[in-house]
C-alpha atoms as a PDB file:
ATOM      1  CA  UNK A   1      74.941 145.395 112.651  1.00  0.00           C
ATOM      2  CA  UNK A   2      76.702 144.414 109.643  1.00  0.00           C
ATOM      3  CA  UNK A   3      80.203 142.144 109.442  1.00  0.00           C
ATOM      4  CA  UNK A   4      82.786 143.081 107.504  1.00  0.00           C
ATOM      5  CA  UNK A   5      83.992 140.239 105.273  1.00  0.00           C
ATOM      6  CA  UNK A   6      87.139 139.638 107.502  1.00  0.00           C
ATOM      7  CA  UNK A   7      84.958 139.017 110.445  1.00  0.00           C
ATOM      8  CA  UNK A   8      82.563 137.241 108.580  1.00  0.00           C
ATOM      9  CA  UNK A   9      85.460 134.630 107.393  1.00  0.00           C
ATOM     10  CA  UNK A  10      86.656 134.704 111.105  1.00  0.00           C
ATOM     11  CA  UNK A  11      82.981 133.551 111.964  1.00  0.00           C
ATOM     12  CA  UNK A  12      82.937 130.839 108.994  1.00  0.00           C
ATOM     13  CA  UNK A  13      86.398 129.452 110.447  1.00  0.00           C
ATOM     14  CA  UNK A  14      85.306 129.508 114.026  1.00  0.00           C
ATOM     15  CA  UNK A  15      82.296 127.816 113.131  1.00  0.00           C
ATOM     16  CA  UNK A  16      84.506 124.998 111.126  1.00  0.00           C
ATOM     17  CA  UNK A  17      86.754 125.171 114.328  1.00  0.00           C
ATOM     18  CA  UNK A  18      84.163 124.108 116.401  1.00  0.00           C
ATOM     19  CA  UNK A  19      82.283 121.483 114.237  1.00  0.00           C
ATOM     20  CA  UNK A  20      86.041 119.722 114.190  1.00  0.00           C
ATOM     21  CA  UNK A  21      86.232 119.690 117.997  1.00  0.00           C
ATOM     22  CA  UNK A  22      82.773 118.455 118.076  1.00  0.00           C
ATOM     23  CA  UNK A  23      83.337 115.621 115.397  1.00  0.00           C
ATOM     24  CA  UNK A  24      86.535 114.220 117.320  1.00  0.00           C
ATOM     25  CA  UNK A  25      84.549 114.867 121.014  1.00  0.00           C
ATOM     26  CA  UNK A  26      82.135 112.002 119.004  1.00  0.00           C
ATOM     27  CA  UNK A  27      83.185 108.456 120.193  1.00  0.00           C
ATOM     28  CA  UNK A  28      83.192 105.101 117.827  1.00  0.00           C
ATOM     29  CA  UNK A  29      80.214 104.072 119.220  1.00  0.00           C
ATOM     30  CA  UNK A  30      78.364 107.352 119.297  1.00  0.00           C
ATOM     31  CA  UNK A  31      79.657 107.537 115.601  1.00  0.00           C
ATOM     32  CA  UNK A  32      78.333 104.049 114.657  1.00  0.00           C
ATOM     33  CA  UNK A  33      75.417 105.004 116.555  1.00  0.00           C
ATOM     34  CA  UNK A  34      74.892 107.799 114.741  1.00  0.00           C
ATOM     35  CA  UNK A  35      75.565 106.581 111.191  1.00  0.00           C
ATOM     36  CA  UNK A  36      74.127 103.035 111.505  1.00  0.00           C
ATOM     37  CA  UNK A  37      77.330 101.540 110.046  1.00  0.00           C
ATOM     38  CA  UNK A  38      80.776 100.568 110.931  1.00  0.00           C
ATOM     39  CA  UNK A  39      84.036 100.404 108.569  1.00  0.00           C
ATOM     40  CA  UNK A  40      86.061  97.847 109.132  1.00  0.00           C
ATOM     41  CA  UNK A  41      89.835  97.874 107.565  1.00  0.00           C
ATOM     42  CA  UNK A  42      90.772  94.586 106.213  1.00  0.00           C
ATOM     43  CA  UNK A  43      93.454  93.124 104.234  1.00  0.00           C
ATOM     44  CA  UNK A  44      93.325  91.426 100.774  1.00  0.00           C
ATOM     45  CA  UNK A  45      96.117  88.865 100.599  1.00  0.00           C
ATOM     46  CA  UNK A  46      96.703  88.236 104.240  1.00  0.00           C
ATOM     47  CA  UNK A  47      95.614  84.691 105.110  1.00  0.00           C
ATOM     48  CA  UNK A  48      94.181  83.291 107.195  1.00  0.00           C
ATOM     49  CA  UNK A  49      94.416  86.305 109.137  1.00  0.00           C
ATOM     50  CA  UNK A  50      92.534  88.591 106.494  1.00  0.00           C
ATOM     51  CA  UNK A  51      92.035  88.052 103.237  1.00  0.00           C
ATOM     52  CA  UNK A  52      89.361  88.291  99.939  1.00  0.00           C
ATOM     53  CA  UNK A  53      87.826  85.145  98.608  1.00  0.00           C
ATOM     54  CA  UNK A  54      86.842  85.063  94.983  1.00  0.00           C
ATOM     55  CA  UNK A  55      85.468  87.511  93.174  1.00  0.00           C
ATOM     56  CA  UNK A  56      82.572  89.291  95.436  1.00  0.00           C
ATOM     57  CA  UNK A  57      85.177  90.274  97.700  1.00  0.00           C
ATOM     58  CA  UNK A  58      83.804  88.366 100.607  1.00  0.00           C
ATOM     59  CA  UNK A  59      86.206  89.212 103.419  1.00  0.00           C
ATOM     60  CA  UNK A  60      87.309  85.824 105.603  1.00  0.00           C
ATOM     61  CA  UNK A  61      90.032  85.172 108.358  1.00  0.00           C
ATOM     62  CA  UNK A  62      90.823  84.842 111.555  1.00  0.00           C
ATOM     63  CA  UNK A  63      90.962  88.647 112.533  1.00  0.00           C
ATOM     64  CA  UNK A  64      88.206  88.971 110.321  1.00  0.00           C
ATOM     65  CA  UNK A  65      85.790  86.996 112.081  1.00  0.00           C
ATOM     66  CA  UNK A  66      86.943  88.357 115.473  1.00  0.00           C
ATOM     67  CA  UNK A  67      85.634  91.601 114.742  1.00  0.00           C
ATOM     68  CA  UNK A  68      82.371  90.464 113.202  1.00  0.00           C
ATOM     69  CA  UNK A  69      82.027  88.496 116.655  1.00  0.00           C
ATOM     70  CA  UNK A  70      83.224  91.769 118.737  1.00  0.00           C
ATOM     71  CA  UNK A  71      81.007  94.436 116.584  1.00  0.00           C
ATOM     72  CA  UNK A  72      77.711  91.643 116.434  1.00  0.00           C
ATOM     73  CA  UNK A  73      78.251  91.709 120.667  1.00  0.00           C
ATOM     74  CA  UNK A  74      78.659  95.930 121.148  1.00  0.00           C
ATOM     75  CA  UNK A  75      76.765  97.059 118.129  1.00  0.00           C
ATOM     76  CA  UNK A  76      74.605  94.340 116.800  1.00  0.00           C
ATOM     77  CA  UNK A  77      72.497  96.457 114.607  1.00  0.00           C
ATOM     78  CA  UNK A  78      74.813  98.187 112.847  1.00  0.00           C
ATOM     79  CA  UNK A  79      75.445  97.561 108.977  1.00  0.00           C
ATOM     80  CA  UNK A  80      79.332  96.161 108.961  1.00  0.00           C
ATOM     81  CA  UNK A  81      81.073  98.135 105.967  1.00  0.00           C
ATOM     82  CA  UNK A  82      84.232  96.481 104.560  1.00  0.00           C
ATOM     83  CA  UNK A  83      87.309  98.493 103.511  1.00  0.00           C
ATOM     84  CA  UNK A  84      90.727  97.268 102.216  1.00  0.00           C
ATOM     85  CA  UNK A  85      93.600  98.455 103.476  1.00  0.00           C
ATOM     86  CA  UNK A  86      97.427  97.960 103.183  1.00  0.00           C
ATOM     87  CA  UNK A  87      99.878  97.866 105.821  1.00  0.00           C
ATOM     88  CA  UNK A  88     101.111 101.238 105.697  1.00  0.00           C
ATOM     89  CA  UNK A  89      97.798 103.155 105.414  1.00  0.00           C
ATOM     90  CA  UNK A  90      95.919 101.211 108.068  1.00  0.00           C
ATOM     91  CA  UNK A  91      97.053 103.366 111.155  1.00  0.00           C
ATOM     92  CA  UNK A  92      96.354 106.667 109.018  1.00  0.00           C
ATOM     93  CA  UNK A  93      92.659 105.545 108.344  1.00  0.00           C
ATOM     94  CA  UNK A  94      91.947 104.767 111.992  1.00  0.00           C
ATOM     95  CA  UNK A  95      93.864 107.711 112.682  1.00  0.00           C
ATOM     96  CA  UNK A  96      91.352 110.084 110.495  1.00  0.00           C
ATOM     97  CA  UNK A  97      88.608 108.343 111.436  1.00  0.00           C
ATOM     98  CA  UNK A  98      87.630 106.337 108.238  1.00  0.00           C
ATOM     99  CA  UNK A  99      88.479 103.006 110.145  1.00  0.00           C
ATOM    100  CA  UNK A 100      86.307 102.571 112.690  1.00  0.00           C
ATOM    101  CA  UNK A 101      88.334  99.008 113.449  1.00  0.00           C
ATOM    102  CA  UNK A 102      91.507  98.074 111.910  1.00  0.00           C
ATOM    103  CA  UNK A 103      91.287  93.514 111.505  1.00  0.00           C
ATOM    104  CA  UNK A 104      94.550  92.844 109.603  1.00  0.00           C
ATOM    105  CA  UNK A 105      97.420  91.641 111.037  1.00  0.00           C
ATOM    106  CA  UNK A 106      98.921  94.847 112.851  1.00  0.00           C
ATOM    107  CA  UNK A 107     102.077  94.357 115.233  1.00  0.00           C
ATOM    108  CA  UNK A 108     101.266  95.948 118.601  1.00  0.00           C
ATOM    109  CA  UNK A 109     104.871  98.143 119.582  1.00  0.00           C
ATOM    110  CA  UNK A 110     105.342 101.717 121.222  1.00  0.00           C
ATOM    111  CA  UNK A 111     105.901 103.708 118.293  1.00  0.00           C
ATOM    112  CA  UNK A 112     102.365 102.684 116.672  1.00  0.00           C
ATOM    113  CA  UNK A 113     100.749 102.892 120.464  1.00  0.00           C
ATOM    114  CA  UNK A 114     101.705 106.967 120.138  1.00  0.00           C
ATOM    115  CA  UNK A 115      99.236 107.093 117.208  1.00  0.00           C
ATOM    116  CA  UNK A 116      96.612 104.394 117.940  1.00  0.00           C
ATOM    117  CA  UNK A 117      94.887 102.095 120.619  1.00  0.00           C
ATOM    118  CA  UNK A 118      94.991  98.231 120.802  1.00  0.00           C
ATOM    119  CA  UNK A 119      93.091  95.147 122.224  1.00  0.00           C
ATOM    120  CA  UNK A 120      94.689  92.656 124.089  1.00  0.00           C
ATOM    121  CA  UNK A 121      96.421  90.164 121.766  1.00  0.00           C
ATOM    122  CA  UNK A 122      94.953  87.879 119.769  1.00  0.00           C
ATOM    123  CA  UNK A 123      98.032  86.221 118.017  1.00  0.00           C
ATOM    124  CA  UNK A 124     101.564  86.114 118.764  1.00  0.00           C
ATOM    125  CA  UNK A 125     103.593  85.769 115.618  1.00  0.00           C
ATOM    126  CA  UNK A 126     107.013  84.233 114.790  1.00  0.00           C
ATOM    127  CA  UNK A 127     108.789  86.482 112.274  1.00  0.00           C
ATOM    128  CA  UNK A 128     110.604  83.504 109.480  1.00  0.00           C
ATOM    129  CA  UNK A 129     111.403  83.079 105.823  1.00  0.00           C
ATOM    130  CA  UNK A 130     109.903  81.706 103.222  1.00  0.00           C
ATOM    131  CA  UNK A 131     112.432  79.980 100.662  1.00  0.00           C
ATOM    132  CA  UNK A 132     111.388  78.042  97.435  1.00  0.00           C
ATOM    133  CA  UNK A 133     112.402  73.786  98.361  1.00  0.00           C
ATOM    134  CA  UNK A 134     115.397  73.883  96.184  1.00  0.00           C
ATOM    135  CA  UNK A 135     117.130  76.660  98.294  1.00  0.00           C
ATOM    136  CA  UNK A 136     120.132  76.311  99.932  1.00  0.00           C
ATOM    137  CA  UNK A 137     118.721  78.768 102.430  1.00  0.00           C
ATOM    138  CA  UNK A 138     118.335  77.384 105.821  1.00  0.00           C
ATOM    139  CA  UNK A 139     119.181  79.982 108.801  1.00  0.00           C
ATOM    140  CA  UNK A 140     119.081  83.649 108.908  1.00  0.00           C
ATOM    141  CA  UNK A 141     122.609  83.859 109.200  1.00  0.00           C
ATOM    142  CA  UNK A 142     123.159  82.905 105.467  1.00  0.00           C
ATOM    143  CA  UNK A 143     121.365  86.118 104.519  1.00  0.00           C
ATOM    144  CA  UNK A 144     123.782  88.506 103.513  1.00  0.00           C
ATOM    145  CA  UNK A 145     124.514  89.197 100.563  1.00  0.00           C
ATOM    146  CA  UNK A 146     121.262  87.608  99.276  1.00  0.00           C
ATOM    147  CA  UNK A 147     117.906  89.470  97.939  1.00  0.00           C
ATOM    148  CA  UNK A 148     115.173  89.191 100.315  1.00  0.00           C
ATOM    149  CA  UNK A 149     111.550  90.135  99.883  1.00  0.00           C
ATOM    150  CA  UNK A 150     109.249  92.044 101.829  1.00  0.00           C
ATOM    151  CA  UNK A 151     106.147  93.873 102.703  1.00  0.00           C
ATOM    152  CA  UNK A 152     106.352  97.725 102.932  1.00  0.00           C
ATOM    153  CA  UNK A 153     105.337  98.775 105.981  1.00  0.00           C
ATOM    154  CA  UNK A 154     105.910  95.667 108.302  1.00  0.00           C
ATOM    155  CA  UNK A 155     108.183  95.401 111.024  1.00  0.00           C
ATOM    156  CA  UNK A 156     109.767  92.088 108.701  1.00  0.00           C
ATOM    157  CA  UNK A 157     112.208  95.203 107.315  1.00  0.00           C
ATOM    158  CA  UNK A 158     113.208  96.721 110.466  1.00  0.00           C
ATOM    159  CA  UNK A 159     113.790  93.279 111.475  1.00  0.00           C
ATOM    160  CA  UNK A 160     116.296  92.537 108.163  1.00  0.00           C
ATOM    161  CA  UNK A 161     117.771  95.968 109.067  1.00  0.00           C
ATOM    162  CA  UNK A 162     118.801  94.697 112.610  1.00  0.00           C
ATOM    163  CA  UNK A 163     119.879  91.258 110.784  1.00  0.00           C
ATOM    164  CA  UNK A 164     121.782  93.100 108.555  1.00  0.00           C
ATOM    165  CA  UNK A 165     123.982  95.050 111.378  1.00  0.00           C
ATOM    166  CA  UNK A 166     123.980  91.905 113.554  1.00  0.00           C
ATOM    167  CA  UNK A 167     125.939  89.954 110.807  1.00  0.00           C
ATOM    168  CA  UNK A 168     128.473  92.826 109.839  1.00  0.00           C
ATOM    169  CA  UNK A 169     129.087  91.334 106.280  1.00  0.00           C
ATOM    170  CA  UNK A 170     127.603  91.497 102.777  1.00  0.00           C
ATOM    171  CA  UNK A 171     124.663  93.999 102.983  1.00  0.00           C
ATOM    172  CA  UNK A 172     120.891  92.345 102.555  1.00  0.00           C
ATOM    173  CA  UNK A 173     119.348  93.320  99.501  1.00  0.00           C
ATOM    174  CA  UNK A 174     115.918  94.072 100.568  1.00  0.00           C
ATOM    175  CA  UNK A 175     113.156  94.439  97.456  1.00  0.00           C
ATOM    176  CA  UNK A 176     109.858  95.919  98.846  1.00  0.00           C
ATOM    177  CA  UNK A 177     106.419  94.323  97.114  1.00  0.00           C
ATOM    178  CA  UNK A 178     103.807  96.899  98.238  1.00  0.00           C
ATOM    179  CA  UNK A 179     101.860  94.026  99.497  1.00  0.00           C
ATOM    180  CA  UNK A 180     102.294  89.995 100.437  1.00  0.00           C
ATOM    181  CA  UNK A 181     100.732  89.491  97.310  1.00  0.00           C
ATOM    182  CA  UNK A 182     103.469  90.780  95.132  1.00  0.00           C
ATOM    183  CA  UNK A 183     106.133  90.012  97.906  1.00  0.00           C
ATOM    184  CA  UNK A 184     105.548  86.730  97.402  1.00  0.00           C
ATOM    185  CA  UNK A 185     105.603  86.701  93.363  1.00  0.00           C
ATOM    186  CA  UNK A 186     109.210  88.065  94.012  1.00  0.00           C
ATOM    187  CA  UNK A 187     109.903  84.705  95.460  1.00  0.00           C
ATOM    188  CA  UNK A 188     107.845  82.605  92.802  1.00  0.00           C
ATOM    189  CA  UNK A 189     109.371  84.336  89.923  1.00  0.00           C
ATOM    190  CA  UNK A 190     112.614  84.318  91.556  1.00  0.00           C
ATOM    191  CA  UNK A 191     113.600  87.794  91.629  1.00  0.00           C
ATOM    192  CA  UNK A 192     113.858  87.286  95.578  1.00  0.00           C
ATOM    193  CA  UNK A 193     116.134  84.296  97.378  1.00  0.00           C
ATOM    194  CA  UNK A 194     113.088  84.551 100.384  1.00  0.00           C
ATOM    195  CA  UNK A 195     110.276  86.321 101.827  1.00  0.00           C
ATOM    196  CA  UNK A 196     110.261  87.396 105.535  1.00  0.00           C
ATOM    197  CA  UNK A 197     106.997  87.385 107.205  1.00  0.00           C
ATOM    198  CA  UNK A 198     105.035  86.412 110.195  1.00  0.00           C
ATOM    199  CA  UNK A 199     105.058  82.779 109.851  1.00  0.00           C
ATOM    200  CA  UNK A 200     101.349  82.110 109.990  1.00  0.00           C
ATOM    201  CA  UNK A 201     101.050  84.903 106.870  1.00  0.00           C
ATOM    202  CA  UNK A 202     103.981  82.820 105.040  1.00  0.00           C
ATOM    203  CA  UNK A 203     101.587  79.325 105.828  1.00  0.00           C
ATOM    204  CA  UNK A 204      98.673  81.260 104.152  1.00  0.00           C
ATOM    205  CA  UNK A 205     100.307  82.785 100.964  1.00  0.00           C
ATOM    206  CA  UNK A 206     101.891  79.119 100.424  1.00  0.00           C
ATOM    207  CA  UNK A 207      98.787  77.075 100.659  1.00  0.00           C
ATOM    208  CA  UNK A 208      96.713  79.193  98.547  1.00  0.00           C
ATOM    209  CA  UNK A 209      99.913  79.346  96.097  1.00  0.00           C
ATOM    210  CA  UNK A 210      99.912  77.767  92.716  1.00  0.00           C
ATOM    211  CA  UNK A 211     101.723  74.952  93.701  1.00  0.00           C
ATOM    212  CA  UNK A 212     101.882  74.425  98.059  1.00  0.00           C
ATOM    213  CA  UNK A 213     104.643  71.987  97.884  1.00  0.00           C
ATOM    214  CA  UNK A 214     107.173  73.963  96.000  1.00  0.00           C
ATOM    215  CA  UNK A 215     108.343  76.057  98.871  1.00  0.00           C
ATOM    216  CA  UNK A 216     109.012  75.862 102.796  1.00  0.00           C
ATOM    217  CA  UNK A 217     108.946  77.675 105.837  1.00  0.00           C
ATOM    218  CA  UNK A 218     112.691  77.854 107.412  1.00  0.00           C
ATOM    219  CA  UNK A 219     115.080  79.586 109.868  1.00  0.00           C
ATOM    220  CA  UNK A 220     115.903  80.623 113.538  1.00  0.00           C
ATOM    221  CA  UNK A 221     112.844  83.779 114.385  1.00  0.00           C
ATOM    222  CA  UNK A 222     113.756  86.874 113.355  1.00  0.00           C
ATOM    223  CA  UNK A 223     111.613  88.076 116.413  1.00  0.00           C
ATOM    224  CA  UNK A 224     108.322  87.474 117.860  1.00  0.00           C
ATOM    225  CA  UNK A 225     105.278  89.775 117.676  1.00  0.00           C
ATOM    226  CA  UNK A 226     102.160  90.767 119.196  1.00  0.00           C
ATOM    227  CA  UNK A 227      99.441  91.255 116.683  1.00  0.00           C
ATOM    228  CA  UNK A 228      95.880  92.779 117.742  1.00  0.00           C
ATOM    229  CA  UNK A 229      92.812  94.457 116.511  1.00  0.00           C
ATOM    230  CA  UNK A 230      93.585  98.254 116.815  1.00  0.00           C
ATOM    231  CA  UNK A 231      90.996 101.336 117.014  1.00  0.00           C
ATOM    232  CA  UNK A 232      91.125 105.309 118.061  1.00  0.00           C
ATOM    233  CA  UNK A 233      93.775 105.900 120.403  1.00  0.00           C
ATOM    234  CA  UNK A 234      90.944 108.270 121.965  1.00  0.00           C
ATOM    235  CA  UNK A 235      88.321 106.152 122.810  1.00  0.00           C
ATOM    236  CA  UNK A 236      88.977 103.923 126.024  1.00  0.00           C
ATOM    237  CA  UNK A 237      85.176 103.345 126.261  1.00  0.00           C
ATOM    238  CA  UNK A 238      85.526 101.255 122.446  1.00  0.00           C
ATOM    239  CA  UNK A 239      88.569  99.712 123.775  1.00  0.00           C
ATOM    240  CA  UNK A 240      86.960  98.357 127.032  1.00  0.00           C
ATOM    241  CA  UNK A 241      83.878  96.936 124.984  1.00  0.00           C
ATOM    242  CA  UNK A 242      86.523  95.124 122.336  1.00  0.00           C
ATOM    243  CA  UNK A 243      88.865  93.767 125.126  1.00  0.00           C
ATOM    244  CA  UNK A 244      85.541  92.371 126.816  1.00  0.00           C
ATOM    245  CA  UNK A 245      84.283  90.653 124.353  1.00  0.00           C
ATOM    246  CA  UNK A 246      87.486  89.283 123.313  1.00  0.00           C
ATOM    247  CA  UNK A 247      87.711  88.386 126.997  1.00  0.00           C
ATOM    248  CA  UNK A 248      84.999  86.232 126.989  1.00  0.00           C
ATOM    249  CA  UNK A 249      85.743  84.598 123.798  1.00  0.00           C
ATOM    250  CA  UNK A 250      89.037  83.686 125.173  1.00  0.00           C
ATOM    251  CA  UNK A 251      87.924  82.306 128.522  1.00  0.00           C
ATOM    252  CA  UNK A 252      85.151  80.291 127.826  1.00  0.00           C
ATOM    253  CA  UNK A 253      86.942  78.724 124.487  1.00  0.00           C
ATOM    254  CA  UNK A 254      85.543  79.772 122.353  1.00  0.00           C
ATOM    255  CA  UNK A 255      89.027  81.543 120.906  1.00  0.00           C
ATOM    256  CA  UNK A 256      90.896  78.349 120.827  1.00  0.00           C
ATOM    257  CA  UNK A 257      88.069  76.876 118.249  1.00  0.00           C
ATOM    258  CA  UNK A 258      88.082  80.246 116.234  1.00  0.00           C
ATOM    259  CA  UNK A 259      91.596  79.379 116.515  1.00  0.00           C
ATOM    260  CA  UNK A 260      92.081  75.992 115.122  1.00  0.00           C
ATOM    261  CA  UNK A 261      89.499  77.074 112.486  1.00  0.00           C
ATOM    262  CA  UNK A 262      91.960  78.981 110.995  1.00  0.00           C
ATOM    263  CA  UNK A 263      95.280  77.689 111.606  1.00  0.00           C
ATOM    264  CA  UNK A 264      94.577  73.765 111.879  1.00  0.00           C
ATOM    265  CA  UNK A 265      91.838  72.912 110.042  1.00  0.00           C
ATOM    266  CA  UNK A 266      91.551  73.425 106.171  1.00  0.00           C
ATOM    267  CA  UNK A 267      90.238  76.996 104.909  1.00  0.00           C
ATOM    268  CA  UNK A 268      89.273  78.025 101.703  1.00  0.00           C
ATOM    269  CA  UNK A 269      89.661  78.589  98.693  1.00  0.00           C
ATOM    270  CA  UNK A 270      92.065  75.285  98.436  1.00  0.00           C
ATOM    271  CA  UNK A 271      90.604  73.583 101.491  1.00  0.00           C
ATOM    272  CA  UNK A 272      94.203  73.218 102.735  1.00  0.00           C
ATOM    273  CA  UNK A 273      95.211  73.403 106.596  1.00  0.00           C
ATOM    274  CA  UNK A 274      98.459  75.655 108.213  1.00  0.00           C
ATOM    275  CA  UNK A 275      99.042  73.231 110.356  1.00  0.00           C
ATOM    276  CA  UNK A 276      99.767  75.731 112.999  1.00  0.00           C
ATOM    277  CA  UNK A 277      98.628  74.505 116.665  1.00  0.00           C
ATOM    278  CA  UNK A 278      98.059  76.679 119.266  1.00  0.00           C
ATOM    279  CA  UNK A 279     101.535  77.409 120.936  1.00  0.00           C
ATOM    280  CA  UNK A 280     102.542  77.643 124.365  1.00  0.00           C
ATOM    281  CA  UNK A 281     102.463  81.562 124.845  1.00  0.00           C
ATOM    282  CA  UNK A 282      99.229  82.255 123.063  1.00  0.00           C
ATOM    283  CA  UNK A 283      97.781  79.832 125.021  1.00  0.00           C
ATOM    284  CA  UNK A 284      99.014  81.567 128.403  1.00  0.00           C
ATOM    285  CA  UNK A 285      97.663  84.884 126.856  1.00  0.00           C
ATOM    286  CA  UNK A 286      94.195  83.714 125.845  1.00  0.00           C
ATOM    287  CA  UNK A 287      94.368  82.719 130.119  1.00  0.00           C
ATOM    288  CA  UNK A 288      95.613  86.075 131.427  1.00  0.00           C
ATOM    289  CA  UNK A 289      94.905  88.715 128.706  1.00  0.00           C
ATOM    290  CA  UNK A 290      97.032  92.029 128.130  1.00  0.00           C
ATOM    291  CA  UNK A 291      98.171  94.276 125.208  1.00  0.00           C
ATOM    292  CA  UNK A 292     101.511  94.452 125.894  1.00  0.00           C
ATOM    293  CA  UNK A 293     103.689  95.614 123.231  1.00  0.00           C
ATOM    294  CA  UNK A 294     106.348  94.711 120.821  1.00  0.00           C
ATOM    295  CA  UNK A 295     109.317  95.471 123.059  1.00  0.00           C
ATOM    296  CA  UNK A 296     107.922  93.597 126.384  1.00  0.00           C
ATOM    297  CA  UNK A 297     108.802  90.371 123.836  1.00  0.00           C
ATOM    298  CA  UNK A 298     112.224  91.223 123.264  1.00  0.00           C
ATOM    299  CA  UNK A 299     113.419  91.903 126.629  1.00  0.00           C
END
């Protein structure tokens, strides 16, 4: 029997219909099964947690080499594809399925837990301001009325928002670089008083700046933050396998030296060190694991 072209474009959209269900029915690993890679999102000028080193784009940090120790553990024979991402497209890409693993340096809170999954924490980060040495800035309460830099799409400008009603003065001129990168050349060139970041991102952009001594790391905590791999939201089967290999690293270790690799000792390209020690909490989470979020931190 012949179809009429409206039923035959009913069976062509059907058809698509079910392909789609089928394709997001497909887990991560059945997918890097199936494709004999994996993409990995990772961030350019995010160090030591994720960044590029010198021209061939080799990919290096400490979230960086997590997942190449997670993905050589659960899928050891698949190809590891890198992609560069930005903070405000990463959770889209895992979203849509282009990310198979997100390695930057993502805050774990409730809002981003509606659209995504996480590990269990691999860093805890202290939210501070960067300020060239001859500023007078010193505490977050001299902040208003000053120009501050930061990231789009990090929780650093909520953060200045909530500074900014705490302090009830002068508004906080908040410039947005679209990445640390350029964040931070609003601070070298002066266009910005500071830039507010996680403090171990703020030890990375300064020791692989032009000149390491001319600025410094001051200020009370904005906040602290939980900051983990992320994945499918989907998928507890992926999530299981990265939490227990990250489990293991952590209890026989083997995270502590991956650790101090990154944040004590000296890392390329300048072969300078953070000088960041493990601290007290993420040494109690590396000995009783969890992905809490964001808000569990501020209660």
């Amino acid at each position: 029997m012949a179809f009429s072209p409206n039923r035959k474009m009913m069976a062509v959209a059907l058809a698509a219909l079910l392909c789609a269900a089928g394709a997001s029915a497909q887990t991560t690993l059945e997918k890097i099964k199936a494709s004999g890679k994996v993409v990995l999102g990772v961030r350019e000028t995010s160090p030591p947690m994720a960044y590029a080193l010198g021209a061939n784009e080799k990919y290096v940090g400490y979230h960086v080499e997590l997942c190449e120790r997670v993905l050589k553990d659960i899928v050891p024979d698949a190809k590891l594809e890198y992609m560069a991402v930005t903070a405000q497209n990463t959770l889209p890409l895992v979203q849509n399925g282009t990310l198979d693993i997100g390695c930057g340096p993502t805050t774990n809170n409730t809002a981003r837990q509606q659209q995504v999954a996480f590990a269990v924490t691999t860093y805890v980060s202290e939210v501070r301001m960067a300020v060239r040495k001859d500023s007078d800035l010193k505490s977050i309460s001299q902040l208003a009325g000053r120009t501050i830099a930061a990231s789009t799409g990090t929780t650093a400008v909520q953060l200045l928002r909530r500074q900014e009603r705490a302090l009830g003065g002068a508004p906080i001129k908040t410039v947005l670089g679209k990445d640390h990168h350029e964040s931070f050349l609003l601070l070298e060139s002066g266009r910005a008083d500071a830039f507010v970041l996680d403090d171990n991102l703020l030890a990375g952009m300064i020791a692989n700046s032009k000149d390491p001594s001319a600025y410094r790391i001051v200020g009370e905590p904005l906040g602290a933050e939980p900051i983990a791999l992320l994945f499918r939201k989907d998928d507890p089967s992926f999530k299981a396998a990265v939490d227990g290999v990250l489990t293991k690293l952590m209890q026989s270790g083997e995270m502590e030296k991956i650790y101090t690799k990154w944040f004590v000792s000296p890392i390329p390209p300048k072969n300078l060190g953070l000088s960041l020690p493990l601290g007290t909490t993420l040494r109690q989470l590396f000995a009783a694991p969890n992905d809490k979020p964001l808000e569990t931190y501020q209660q």
